[in-house]
Structure formats: structure tokens, C-alpha cells
C-alpha atoms as a PDB file:
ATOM      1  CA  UNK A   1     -31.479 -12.949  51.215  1.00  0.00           C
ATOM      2  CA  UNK A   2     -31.876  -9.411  50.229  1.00  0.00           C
ATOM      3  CA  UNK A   3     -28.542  -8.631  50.207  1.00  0.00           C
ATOM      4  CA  UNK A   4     -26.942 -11.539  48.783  1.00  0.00           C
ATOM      5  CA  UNK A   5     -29.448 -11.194  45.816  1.00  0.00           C
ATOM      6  CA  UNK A   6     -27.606  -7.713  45.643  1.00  0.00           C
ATOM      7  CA  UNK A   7     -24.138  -8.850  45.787  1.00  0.00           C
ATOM      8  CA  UNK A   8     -24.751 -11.688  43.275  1.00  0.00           C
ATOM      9  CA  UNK A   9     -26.163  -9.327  41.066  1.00  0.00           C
ATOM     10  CA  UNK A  10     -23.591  -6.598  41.514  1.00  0.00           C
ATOM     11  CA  UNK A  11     -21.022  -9.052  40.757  1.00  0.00           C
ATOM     12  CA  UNK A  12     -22.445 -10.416  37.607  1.00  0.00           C
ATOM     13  CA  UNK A  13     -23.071  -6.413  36.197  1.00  0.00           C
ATOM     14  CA  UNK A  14     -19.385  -6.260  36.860  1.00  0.00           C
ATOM     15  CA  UNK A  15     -17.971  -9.246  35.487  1.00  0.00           C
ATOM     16  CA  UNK A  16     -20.621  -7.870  32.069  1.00  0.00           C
ATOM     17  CA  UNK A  17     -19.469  -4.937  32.112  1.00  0.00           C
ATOM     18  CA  UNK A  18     -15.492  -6.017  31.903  1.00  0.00           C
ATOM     19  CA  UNK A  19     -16.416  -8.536  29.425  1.00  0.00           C
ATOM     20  CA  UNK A  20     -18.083  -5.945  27.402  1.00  0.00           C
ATOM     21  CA  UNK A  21     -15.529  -3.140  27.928  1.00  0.00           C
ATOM     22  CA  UNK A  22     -12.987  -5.773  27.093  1.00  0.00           C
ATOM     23  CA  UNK A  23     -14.640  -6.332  23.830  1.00  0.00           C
ATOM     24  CA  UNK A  24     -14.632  -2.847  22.751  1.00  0.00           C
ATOM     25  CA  UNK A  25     -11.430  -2.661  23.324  1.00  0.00           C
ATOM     26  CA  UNK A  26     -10.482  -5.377  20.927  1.00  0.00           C
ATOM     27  CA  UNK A  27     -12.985  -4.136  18.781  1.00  0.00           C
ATOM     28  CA  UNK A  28     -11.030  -0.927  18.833  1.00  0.00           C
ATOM     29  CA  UNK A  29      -7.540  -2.435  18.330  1.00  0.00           C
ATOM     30  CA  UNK A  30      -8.829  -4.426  15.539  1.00  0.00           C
ATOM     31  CA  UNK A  31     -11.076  -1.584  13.878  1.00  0.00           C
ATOM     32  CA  UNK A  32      -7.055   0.555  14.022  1.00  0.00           C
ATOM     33  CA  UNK A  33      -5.587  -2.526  12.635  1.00  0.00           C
ATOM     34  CA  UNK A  34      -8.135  -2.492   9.423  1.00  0.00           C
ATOM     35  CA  UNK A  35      -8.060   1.069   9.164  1.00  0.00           C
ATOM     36  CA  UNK A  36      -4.272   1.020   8.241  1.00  0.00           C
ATOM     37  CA  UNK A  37      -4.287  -0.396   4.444  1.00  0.00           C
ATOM     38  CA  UNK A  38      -7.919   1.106   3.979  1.00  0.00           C
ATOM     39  CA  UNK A  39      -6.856   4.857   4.258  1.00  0.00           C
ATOM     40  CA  UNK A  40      -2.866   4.445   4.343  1.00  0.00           C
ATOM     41  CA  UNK A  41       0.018   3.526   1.637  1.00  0.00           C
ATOM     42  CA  UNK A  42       2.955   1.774   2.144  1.00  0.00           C
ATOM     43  CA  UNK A  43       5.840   4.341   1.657  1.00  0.00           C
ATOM     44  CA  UNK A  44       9.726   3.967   1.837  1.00  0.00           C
ATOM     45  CA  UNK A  45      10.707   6.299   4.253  1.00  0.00           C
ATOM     46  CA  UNK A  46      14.299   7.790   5.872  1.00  0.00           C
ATOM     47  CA  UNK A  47      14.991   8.984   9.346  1.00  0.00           C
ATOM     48  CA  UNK A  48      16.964  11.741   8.024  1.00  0.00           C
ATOM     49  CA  UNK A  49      15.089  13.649   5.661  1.00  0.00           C
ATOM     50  CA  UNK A  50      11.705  13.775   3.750  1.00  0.00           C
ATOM     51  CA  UNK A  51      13.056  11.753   0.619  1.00  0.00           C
ATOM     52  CA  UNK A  52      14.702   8.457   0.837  1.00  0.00           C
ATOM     53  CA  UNK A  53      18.065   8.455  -0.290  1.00  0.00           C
ATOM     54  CA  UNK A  54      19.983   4.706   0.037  1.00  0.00           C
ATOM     55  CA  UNK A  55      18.246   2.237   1.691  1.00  0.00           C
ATOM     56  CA  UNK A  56      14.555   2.599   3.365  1.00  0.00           C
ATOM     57  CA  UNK A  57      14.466   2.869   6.832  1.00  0.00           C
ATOM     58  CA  UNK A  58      11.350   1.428   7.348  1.00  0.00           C
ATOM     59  CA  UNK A  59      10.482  -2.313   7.004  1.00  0.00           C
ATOM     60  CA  UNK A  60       9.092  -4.020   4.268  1.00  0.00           C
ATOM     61  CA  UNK A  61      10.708  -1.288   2.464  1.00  0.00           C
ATOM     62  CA  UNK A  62      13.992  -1.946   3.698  1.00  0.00           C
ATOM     63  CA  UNK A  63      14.517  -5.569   2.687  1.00  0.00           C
ATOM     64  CA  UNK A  64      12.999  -4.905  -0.142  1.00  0.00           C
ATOM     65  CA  UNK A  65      15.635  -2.839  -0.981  1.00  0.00           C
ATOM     66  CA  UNK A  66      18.751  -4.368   0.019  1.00  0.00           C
ATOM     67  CA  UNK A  67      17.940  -7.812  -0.415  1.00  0.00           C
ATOM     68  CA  UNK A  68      15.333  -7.635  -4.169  1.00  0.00           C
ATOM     69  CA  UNK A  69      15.585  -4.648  -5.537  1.00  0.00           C
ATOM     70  CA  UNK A  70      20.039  -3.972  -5.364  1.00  0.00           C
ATOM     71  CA  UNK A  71      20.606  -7.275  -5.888  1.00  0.00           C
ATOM     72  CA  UNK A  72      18.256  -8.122  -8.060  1.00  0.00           C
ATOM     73  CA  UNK A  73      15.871  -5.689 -10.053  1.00  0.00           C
ATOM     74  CA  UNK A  74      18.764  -2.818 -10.906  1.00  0.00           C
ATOM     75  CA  UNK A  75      21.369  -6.077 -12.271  1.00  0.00           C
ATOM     76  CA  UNK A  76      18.879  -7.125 -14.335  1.00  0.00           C
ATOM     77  CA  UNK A  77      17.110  -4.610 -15.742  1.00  0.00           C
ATOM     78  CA  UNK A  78      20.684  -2.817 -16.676  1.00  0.00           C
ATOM     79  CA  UNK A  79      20.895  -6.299 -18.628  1.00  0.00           C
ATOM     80  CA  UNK A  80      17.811  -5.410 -19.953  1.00  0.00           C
ATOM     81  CA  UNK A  81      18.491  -2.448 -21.050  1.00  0.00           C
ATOM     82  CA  UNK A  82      21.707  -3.207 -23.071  1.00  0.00           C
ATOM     83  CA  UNK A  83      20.135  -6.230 -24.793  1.00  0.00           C
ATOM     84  CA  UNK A  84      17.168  -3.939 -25.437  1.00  0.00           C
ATOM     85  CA  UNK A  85      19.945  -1.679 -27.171  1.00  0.00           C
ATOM     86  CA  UNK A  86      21.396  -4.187 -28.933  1.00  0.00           C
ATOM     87  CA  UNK A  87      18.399  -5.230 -30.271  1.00  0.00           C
ATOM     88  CA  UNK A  88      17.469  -1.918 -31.787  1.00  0.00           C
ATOM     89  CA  UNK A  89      20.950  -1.536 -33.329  1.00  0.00           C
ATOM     90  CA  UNK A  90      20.158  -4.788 -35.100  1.00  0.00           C
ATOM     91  CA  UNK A  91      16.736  -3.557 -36.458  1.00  0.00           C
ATOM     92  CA  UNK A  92      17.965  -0.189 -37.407  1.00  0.00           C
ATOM     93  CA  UNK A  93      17.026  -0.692 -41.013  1.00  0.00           C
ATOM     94  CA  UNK A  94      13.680  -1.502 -40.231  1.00  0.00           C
ATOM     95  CA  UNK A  95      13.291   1.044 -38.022  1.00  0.00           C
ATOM     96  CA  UNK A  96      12.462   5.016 -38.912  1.00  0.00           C
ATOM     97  CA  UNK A  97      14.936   7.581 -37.604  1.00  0.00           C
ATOM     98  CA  UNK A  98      12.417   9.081 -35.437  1.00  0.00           C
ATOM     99  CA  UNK A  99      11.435   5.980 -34.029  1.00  0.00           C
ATOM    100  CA  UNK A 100      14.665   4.773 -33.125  1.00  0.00           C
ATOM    101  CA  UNK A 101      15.594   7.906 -31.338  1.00  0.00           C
ATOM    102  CA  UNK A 102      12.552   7.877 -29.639  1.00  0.00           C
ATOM    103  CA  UNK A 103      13.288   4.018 -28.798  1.00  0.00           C
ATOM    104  CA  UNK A 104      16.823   5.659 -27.506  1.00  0.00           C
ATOM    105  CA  UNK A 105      15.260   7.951 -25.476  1.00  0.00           C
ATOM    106  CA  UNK A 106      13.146   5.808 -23.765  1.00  0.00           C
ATOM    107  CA  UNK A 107      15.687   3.715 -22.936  1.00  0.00           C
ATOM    108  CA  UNK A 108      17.919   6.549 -21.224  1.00  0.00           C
ATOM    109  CA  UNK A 109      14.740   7.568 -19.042  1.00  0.00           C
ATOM    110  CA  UNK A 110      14.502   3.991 -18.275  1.00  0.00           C
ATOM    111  CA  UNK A 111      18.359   3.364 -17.056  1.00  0.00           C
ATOM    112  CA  UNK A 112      18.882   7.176 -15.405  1.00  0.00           C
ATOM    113  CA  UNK A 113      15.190   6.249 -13.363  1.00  0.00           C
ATOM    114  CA  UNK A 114      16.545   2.762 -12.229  1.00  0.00           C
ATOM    115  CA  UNK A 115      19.256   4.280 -10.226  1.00  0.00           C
ATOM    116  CA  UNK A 116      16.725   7.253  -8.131  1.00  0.00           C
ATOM    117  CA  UNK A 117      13.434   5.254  -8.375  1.00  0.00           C
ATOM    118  CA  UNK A 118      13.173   4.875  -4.930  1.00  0.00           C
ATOM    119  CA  UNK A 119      13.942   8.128  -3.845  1.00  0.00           C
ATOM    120  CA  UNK A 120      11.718   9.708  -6.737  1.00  0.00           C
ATOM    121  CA  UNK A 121       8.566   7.124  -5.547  1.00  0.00           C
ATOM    122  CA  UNK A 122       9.367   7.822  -1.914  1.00  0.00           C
ATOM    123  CA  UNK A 123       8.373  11.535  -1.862  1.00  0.00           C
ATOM    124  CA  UNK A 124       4.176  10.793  -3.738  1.00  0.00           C
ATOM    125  CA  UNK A 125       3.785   7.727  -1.751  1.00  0.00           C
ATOM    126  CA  UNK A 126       4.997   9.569   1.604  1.00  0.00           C
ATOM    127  CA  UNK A 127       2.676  12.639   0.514  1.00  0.00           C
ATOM    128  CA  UNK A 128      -0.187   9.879  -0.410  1.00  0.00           C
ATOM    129  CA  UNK A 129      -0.349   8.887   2.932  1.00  0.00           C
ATOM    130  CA  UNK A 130       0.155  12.110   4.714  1.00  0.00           C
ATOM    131  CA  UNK A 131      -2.741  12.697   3.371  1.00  0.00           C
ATOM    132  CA  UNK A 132      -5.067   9.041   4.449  1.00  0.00           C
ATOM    133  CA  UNK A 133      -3.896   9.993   7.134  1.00  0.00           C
ATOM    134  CA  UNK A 134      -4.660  13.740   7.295  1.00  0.00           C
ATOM    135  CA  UNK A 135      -8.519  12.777   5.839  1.00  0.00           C
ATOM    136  CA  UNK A 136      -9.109   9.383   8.506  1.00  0.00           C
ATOM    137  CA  UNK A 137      -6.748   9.998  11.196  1.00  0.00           C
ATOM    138  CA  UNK A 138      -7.065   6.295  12.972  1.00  0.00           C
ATOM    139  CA  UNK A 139      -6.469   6.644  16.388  1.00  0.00           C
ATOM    140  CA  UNK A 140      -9.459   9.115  16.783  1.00  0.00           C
ATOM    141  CA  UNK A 141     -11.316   7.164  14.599  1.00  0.00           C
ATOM    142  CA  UNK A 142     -11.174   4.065  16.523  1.00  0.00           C
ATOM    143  CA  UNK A 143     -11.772   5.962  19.234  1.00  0.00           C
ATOM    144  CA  UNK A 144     -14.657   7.400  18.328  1.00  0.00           C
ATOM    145  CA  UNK A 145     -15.897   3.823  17.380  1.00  0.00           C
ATOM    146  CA  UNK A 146     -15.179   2.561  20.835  1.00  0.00           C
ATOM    147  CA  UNK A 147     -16.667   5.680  22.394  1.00  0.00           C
ATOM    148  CA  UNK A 148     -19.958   5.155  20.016  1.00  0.00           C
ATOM    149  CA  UNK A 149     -20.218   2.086  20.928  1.00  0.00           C
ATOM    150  CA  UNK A 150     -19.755   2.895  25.181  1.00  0.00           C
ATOM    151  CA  UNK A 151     -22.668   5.039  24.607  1.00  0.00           C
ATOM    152  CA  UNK A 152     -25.195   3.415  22.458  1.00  0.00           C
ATOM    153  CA  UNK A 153     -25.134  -0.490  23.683  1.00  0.00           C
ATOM    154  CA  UNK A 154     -26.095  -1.337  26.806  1.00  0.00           C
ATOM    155  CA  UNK A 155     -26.188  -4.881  26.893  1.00  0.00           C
ATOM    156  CA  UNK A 156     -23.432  -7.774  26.062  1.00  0.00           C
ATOM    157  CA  UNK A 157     -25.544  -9.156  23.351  1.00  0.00           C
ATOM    158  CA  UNK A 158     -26.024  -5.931  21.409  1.00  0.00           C
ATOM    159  CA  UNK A 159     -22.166  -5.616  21.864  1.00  0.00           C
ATOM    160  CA  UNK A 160     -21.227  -8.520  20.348  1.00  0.00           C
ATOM    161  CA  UNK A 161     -23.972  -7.852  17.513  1.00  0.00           C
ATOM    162  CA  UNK A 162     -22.282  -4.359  17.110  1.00  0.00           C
ATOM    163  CA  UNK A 163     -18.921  -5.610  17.392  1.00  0.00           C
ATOM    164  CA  UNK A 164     -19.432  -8.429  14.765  1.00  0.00           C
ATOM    165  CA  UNK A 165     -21.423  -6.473  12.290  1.00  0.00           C
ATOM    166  CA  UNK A 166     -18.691  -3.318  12.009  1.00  0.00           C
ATOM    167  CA  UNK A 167     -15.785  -5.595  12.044  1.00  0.00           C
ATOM    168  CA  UNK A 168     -16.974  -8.093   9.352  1.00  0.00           C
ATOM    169  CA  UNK A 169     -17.711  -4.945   7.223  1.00  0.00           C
ATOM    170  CA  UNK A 170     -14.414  -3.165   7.871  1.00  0.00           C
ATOM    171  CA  UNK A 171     -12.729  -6.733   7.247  1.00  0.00           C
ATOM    172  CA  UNK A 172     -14.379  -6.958   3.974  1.00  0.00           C
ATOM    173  CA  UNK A 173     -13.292  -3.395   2.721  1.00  0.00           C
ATOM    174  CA  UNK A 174      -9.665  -4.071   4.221  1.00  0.00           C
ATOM    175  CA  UNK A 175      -9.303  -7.354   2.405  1.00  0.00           C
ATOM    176  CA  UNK A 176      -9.833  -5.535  -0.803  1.00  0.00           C
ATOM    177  CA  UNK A 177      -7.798  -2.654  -0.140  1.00  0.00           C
ATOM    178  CA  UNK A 178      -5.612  -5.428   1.572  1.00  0.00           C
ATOM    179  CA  UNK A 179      -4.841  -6.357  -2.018  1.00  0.00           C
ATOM    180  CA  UNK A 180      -4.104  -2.481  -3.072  1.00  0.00           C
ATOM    181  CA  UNK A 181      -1.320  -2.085  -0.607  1.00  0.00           C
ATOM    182  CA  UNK A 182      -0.022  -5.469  -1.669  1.00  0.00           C
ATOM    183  CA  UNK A 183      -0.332  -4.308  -5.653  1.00  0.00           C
ATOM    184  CA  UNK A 184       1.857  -0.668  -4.402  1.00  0.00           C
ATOM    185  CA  UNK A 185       4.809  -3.405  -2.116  1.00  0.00           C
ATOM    186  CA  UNK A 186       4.508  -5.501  -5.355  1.00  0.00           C
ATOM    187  CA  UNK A 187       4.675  -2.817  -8.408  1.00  0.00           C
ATOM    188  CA  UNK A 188       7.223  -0.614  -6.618  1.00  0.00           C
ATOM    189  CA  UNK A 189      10.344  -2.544  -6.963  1.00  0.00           C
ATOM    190  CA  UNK A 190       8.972  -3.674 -10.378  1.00  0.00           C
ATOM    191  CA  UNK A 191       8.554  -0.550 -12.209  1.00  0.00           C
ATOM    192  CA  UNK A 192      11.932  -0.407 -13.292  1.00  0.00           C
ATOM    193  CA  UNK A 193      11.628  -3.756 -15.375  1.00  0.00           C
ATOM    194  CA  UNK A 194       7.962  -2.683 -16.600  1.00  0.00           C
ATOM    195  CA  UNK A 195       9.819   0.429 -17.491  1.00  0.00           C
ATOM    196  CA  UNK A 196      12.264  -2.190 -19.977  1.00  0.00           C
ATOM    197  CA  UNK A 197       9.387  -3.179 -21.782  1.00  0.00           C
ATOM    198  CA  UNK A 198       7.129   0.163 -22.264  1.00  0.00           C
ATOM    199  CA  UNK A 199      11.068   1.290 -23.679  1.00  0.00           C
ATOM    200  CA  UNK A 200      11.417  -1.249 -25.731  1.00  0.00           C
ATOM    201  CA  UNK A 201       7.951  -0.232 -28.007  1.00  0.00           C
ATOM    202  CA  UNK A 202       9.108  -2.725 -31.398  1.00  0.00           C
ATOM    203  CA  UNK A 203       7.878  -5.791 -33.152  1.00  0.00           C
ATOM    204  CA  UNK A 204       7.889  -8.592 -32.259  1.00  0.00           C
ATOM    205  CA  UNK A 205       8.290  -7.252 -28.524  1.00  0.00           C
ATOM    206  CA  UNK A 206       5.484  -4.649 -28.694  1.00  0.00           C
ATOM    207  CA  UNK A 207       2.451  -6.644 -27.340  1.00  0.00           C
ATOM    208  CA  UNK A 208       4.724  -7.048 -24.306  1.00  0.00           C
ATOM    209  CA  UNK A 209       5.072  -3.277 -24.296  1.00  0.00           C
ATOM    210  CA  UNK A 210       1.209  -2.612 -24.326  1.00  0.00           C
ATOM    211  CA  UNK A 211       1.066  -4.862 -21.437  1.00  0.00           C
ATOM    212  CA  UNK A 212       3.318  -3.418 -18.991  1.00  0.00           C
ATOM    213  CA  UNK A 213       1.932   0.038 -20.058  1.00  0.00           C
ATOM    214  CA  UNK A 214      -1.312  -0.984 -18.715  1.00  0.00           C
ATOM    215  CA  UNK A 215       0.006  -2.884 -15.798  1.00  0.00           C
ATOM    216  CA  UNK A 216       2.181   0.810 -14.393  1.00  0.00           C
ATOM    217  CA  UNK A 217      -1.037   2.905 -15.702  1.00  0.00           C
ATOM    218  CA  UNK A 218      -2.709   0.612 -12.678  1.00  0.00           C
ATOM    219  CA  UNK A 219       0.133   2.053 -10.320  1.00  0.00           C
ATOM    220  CA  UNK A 220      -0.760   5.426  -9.563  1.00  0.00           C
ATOM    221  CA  UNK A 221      -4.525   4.406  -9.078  1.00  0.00           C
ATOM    222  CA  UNK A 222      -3.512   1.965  -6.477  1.00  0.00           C
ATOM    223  CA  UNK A 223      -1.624   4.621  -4.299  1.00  0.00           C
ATOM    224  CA  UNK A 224      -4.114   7.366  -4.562  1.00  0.00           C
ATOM    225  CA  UNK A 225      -7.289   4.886  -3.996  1.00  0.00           C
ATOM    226  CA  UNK A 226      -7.064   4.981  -0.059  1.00  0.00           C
ATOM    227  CA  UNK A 227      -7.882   8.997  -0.105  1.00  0.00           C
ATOM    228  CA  UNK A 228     -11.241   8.691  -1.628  1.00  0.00           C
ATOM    229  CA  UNK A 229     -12.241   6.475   0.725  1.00  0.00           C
ATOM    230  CA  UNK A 230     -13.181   8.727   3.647  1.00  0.00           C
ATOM    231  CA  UNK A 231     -12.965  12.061   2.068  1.00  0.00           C
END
């Protein structure tokens, strides 16, 4: 009896001790998973060099460009731009010199940054998350979590309390910052047309103007927020 008492205990110690090392592991996997958007950016990148020149190489980025933003985004805000023109030349005698030039001027940013806003954005947003990355790097931080865990629990039960209680946390803070690298996949291709509206700075359009002002000053918050999380 003594040493069937042995064996059946052996054998449930090991069928614990897989169960719990195969919950740290997915613990692990999905602690890397939520680390991603909490300390990382989105960024268009290129296999051939550090800025992106044509299309992404990388996806969302990718289809994002060749299938919203080409077809799309550049068309129209060109369209944009010239009825924005248009409509200045019509209120030209309401309108000071200076004003209209500067009007002019922001219009010319807006229609030279259209054609090299991706490869312009791709070079902060790739430095962005060199650095999340550089500051929480997330395979040794998941492993560090796993190996924390290995050494402090002992028993299934404080596993799965340990398990449960980091994840939910780490699932809360990536849902939020969930919806900061949505904002950056979002706002990129966008800019452009915000960019028609800050440009076009006149009555009766100008409340429009403040808006989108506002809605790019959120831009560069959202792709720097990630770094001040672990640093």
C-alpha cells in the first residue's frame, strides 16, 4: 500500500505541476501579447531602408496604404485643396493680404506633405517604438513574469490567483492603450485631410479648423504615450 500511495501521489504532483507550468506559459504568451500596444506603436516600416518610401512593408500599414490612403485620402484631399483655393480666391476682398498669403501658404504645406506623409511619419513612429521597446523590452519581460511566478507560487491555486490577478490588470491597461494604437492606425492616414481644414483657417469654415487642430494636437500624444509607461 505504501508504494502505491507513492505512485498515486507522484503522479498527481506531476500531472499539477504540468497543469501549472502550462499555465504560466499561457500566462506568459498572453502577458507578451498585452505588452505589445502598452509599450509599442504601430509604425510603417520598409525592408530596405530606415524610412518608408512607396508602400509599407509591414501589415496594417500596407493596406492601408495601397488600398485607403492612394486611392482614397491623396484624391480627395488634392480635391480639397483646390476647392479650398477656390474658395479663398472668391473671398479675396474680404480677406487681408497677409491673411490670404498665409491661407496660401498653408495650403502649399498641406498639398507638398500629402505626397511624403508617410515617409515623413514613418521615421518618429519607427524611433517611438525603438524606444518602448528599448525601455520594456517584452520578451524578457514576460520572461521574467513567468520566471517570478516559477519561483514564488507553489501551489495550482495560488497560480491561477496570480495568473488571473496580473492578467486582468495588464488587460485593463492594454484595453486603454488598445485604443491609443487604434487612435495612431486611425489619425495616420487622416492627417492629410485634418491638414485641409487647419489650412483652410476662414469664416464660415473656421470652427471646422479649430476642430481638426485639436484633433492632430491629440496625435503626437498618442505615439509618445507608450514610453512613459515603464520608464
Amino acid at each position: 500500500m505504501g508504494w502505491l500511495e507513492e505512485e498515486v501521489k507522484n503522479a498527481i504532483i506531476d500531472v499539477l505541476t504540468r497543469i501549472k507550468d502550462g499555465l504560466l506559459g499561457l500566462a506568459q504568451d498572453v502577458f507578451q501579447a498585452l505588452l505589445q500596444p502598452i509599450v509599442g506603436v504601430p509604425a510603417p516600416e520598409s525592408n530596405s531602408r530606415y524610412i518608408v518610401v512607396g508602400a509599407p512593408s509591414n501589415d496594417p500599414w500596407q493596406s492601408i496604404y495601397q488600398d485607403f490612403y492612394l486611392p482614397y485620402i491623396l484624391p480627395l484631399t488634392i480635391m480639397l485643396l483646390v476647392v479650398a483655393l477656390a474658395f479663398i480666391g472668391l473671398r479675396a476682398g474680404s480677406i487681408s493680404e497677409y491673411r490670404r498669403k498665409r491661407l496660401l501658404r498653408r495650403i502649399g504645406i498641406v498639398f507638398m506633405g500629402s505626397f511624403v506623409w508617410f515617409p515623413l511619419i514613418s521615421i518618429p513612429l519607427q524611433f517611438v517604438n525603438s524606444i518602448g521597446m528599448t525601455l520594456a523590452p517584452i520578451e524578457q519581460m514576460s520572461s521574467g513574469f513567468g520566471g517570478m511566478a516559477k519561483a514564488g507560487l507553489g501551489g495550482l491555486i495560488a497560480v491561477l490567483v496570480m495568473v488571473f490577478v496580473e492578467n486582468i490588470l495588464l488587460l485593463l491597461a492594454a484595453f486603454v492603450y488598445g485604443l491609443r494604437w487604434l487612435g495612431v492606425i486611425v489619425l495616420t492616414p487622416l492627417m492629410p485631410l485634418l491638414g485641409v481644414l487647419w489650412a483652410v483657417d476662414v469664416w464660415p469654415v473656421n470652427s471646422m479648423s479649430n476642430i481638426a487642430r485639436r484633433g492632430a494636437s491629440i496625435y503626437p500624444g498618442l505615439i509618445i504615450a507608450g514610453t512613459f509607461v515603464f520608464s
